[in-house]
N, C-alpha and C. Protein backbone atom coordinates (compact mmCIF):
# COMPACT_ATOMS: atom_id res chain seq x y z
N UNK A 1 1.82 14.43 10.66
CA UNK A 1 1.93 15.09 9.36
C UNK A 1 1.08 14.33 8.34
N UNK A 2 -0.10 15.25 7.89
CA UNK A 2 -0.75 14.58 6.60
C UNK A 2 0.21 14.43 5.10
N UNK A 3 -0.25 13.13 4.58
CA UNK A 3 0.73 13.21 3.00
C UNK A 3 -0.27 14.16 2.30
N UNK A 4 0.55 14.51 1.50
CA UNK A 4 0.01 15.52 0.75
C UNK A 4 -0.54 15.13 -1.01
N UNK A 5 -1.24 15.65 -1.50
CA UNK A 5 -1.91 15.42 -2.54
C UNK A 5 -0.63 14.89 -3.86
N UNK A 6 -0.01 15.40 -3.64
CA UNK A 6 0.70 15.14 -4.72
C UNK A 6 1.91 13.90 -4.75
N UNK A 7 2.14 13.59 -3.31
CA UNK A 7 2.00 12.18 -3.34
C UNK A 7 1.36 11.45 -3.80
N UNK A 8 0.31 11.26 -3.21
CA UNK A 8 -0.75 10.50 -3.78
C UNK A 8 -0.92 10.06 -5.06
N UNK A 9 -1.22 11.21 -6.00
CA UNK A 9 -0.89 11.42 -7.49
C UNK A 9 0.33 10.49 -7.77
N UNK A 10 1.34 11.05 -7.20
CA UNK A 10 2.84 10.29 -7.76
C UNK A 10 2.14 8.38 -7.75
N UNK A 11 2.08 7.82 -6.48
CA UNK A 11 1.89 6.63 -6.02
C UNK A 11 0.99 6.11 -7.10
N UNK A 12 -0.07 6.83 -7.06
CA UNK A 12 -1.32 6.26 -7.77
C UNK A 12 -0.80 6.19 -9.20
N UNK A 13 0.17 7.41 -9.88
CA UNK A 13 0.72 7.22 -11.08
C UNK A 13 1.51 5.92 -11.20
N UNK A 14 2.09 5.82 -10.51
CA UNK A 14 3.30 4.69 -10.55
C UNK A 14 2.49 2.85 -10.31
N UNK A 15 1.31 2.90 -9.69
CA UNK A 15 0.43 1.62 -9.90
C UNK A 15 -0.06 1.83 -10.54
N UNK A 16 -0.30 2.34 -11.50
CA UNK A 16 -1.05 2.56 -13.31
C UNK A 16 -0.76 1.50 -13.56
N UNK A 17 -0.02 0.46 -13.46
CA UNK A 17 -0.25 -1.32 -13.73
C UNK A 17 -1.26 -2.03 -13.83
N UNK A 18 -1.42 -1.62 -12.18
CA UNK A 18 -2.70 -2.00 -11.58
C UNK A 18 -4.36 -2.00 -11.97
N UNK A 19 -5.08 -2.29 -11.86
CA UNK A 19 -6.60 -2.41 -12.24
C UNK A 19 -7.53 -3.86 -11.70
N UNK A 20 -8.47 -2.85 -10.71
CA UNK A 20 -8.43 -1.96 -10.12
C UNK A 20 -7.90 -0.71 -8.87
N UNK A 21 -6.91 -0.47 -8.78
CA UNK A 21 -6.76 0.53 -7.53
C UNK A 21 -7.56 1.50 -7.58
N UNK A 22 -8.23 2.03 -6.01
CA UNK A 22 -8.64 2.75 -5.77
C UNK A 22 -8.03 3.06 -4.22
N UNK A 23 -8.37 4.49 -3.75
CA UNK A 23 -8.50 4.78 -2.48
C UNK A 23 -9.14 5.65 -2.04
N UNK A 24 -9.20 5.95 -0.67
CA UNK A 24 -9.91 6.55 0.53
C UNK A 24 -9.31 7.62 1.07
N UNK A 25 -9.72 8.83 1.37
CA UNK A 25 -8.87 9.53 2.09
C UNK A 25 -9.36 9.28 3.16
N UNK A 26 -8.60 8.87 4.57
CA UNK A 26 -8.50 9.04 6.02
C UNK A 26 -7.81 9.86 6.84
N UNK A 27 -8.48 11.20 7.25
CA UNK A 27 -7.66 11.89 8.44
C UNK A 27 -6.56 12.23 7.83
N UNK A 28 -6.61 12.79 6.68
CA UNK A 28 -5.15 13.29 5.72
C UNK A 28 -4.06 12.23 5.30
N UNK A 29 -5.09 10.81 5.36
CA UNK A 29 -4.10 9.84 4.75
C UNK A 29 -4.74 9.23 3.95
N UNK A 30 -3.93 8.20 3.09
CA UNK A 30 -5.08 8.01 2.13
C UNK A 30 -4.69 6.22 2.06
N UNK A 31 -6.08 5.63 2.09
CA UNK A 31 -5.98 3.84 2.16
C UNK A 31 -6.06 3.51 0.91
N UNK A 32 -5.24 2.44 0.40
CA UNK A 32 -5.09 1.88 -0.86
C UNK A 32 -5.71 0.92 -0.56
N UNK A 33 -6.37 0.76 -2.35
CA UNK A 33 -7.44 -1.05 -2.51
C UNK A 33 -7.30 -1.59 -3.56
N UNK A 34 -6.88 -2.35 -3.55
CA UNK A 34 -6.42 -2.73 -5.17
C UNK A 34 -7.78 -4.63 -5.33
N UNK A 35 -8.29 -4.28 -6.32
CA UNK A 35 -9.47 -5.64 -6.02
C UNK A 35 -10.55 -5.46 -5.28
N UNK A 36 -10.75 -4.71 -4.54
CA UNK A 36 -11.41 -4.40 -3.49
C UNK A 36 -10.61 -4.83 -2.55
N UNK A 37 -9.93 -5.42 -1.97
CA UNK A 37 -9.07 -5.32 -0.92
C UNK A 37 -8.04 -4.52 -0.37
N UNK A 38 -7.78 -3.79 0.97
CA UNK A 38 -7.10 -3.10 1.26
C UNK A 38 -5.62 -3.81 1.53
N UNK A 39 -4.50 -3.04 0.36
CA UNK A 39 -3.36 -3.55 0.17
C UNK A 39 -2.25 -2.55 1.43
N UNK A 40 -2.74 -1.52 1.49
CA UNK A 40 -1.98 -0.70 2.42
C UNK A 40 -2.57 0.53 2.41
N UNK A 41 -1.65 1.44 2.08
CA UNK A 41 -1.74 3.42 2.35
C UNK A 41 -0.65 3.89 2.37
N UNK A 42 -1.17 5.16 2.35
CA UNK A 42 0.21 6.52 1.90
C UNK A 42 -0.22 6.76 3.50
N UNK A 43 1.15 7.40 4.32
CA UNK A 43 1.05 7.59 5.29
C UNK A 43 2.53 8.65 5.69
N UNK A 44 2.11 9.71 6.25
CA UNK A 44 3.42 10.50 6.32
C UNK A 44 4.07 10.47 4.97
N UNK A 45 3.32 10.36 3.30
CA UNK A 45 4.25 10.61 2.18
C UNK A 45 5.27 9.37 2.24
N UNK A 46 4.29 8.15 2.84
CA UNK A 46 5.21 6.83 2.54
C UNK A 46 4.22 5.93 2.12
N UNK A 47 5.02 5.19 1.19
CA UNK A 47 3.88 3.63 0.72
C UNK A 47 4.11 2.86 1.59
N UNK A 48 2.95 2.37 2.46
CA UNK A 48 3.03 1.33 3.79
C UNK A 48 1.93 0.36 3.38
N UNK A 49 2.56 -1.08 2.73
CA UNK A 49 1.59 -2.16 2.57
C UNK A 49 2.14 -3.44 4.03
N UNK A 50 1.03 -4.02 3.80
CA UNK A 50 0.04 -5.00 4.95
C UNK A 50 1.38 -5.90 4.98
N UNK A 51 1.79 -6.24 5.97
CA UNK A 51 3.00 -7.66 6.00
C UNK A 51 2.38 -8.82 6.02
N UNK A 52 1.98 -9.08 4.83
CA UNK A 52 1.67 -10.34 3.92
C UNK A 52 3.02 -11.41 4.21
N UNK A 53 2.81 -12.36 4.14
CA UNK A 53 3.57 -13.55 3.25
C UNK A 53 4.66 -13.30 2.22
N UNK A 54 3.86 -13.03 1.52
CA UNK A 54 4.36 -12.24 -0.09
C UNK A 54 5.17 -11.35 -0.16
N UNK A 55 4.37 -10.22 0.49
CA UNK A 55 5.12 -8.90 0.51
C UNK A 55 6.63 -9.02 1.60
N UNK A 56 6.15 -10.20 2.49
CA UNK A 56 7.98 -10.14 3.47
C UNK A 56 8.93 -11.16 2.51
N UNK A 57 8.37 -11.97 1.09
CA UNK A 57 8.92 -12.42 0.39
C UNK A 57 9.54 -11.47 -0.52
N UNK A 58 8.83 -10.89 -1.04
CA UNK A 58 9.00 -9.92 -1.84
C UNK A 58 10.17 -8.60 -1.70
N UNK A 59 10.04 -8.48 -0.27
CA UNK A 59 10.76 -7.01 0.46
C UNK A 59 11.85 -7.61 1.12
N UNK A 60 12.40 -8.58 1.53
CA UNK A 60 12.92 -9.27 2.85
C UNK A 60 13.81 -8.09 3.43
N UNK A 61 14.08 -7.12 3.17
CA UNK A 61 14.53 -6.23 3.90
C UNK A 61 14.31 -4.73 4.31
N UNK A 62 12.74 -5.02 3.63
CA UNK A 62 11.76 -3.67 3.92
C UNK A 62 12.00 -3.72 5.39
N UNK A 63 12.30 -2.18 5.59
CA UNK A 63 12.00 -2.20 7.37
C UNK A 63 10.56 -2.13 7.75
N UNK A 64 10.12 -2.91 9.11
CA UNK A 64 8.52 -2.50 9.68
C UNK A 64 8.04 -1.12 9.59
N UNK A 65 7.50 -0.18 9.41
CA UNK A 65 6.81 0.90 9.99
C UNK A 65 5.79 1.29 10.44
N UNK A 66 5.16 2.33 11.72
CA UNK A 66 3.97 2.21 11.97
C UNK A 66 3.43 3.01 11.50
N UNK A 67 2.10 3.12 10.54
CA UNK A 67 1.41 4.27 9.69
C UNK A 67 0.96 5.47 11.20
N UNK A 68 0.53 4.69 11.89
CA UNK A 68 -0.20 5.81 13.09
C UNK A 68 -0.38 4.91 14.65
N UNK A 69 -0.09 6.05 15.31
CA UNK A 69 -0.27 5.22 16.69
C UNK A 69 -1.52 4.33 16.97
N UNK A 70 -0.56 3.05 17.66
CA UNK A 70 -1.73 2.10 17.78
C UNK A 70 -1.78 1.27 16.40
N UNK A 71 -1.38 1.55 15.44
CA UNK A 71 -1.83 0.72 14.19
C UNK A 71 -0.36 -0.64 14.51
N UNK A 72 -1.36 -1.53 13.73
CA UNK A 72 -0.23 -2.72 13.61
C UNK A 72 0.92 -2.35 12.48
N UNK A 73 2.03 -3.00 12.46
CA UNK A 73 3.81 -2.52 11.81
C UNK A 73 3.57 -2.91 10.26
N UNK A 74 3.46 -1.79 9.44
CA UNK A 74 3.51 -2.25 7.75
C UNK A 74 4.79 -2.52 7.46
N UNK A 75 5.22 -2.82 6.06
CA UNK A 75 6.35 -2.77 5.41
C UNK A 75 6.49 -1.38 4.42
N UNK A 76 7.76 -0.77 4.26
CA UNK A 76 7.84 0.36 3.86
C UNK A 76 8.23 -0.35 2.47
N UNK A 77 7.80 0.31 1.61
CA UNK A 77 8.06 0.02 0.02
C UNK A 77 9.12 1.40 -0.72
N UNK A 78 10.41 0.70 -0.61
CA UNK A 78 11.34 1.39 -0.92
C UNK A 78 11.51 1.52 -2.69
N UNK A 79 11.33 0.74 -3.31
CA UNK A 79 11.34 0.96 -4.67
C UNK A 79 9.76 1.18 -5.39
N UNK A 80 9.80 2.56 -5.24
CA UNK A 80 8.68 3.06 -5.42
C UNK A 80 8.83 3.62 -6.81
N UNK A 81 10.37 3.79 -7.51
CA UNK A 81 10.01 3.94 -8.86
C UNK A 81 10.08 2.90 -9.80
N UNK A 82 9.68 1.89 -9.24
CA UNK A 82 9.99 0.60 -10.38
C UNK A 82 8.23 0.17 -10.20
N UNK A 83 7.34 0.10 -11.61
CA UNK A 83 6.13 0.26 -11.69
C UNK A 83 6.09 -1.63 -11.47
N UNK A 84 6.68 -1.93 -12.48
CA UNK A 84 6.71 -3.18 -12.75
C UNK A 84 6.60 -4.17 -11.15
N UNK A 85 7.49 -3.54 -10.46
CA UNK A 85 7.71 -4.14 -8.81
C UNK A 85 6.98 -4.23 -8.34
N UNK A 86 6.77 -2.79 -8.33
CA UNK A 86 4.80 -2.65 -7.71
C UNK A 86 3.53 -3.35 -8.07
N UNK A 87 3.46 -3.76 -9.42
CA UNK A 87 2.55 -4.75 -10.02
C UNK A 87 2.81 -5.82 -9.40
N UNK A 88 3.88 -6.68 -9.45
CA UNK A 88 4.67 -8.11 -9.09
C UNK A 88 3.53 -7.91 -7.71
N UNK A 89 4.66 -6.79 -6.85
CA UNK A 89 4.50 -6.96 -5.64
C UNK A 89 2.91 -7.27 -5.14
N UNK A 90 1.97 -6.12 -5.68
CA UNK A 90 1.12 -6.37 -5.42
C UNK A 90 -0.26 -7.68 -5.83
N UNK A 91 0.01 -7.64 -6.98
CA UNK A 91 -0.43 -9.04 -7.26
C UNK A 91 -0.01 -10.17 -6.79
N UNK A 92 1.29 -10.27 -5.92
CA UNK A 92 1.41 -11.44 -5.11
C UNK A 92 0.72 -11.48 -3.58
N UNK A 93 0.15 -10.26 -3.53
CA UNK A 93 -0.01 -10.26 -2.03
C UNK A 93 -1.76 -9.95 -2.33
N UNK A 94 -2.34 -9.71 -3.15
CA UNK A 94 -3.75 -9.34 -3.11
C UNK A 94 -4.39 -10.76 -2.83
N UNK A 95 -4.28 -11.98 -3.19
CA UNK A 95 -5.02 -13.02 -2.77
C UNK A 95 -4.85 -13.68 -1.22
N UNK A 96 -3.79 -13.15 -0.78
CA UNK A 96 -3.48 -13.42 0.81
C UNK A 96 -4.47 -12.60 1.63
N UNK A 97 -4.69 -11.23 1.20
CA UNK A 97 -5.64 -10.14 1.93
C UNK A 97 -7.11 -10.91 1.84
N UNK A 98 -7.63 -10.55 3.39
CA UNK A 98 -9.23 -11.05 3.38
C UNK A 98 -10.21 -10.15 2.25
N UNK A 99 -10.95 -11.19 1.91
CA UNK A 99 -12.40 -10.46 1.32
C UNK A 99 -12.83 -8.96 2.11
N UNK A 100 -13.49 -8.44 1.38
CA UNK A 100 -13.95 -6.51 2.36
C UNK A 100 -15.10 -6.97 2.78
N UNK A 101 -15.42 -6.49 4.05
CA UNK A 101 -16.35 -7.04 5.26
C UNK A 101 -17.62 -6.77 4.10
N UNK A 102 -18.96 -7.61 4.38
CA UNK A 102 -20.31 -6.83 3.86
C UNK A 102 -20.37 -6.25 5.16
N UNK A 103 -21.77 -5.26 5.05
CA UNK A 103 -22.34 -4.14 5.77
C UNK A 103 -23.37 -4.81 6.43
């Protein structure tokens, strides 16, 4: 099941904290980048970020989930209406994520 557009919208509304986020659509999903680094994705109409350090500090009781077969286990981000969280959250985990490959 692709997430649908208006997810997206919602998510992307709710990291309005944030600067820069951007994303990608993939195969009806869409990859989040916050810095230029990829922090996670919307996947099945769920926020699934990278199991950082941070973020299993941050979540300690986010359950694993897998965005798509074969992919390695994200953390599901259950408080998706707290903007502020989402800032925290993600600004603790963007300096753990590698630099974006050059070409």
């Amino acid at each position: 099941m692709a997430s649908s557009k208006d997810y997206l919208e919602f998510v992307l509304d709710q990291l309005s904290l944030l600067h820069p986020i951007s994303y990608k659509a993939m195969m009806g999903e869409y990859i989040l980048y916050y810095r230029g680094k990829i922090v996670g994705g919307i996947y099945d109409d769920r926020l699934l970020v990278k199991a950082t350090d941070a973020a299993k500090k941050w979540m300690p009781e986010a359950p694993l989930e897998t965005p798509y077969e074969g992919a390695k286990p994200m953390l599901l981000v259950e408080q998706i209406d707290d903007r502020e969280f989402l800032k925290e959250l993600f600004d603790a985990m963007v300096n753990e994520l590698p630099a974006p490959k050059k070409p």
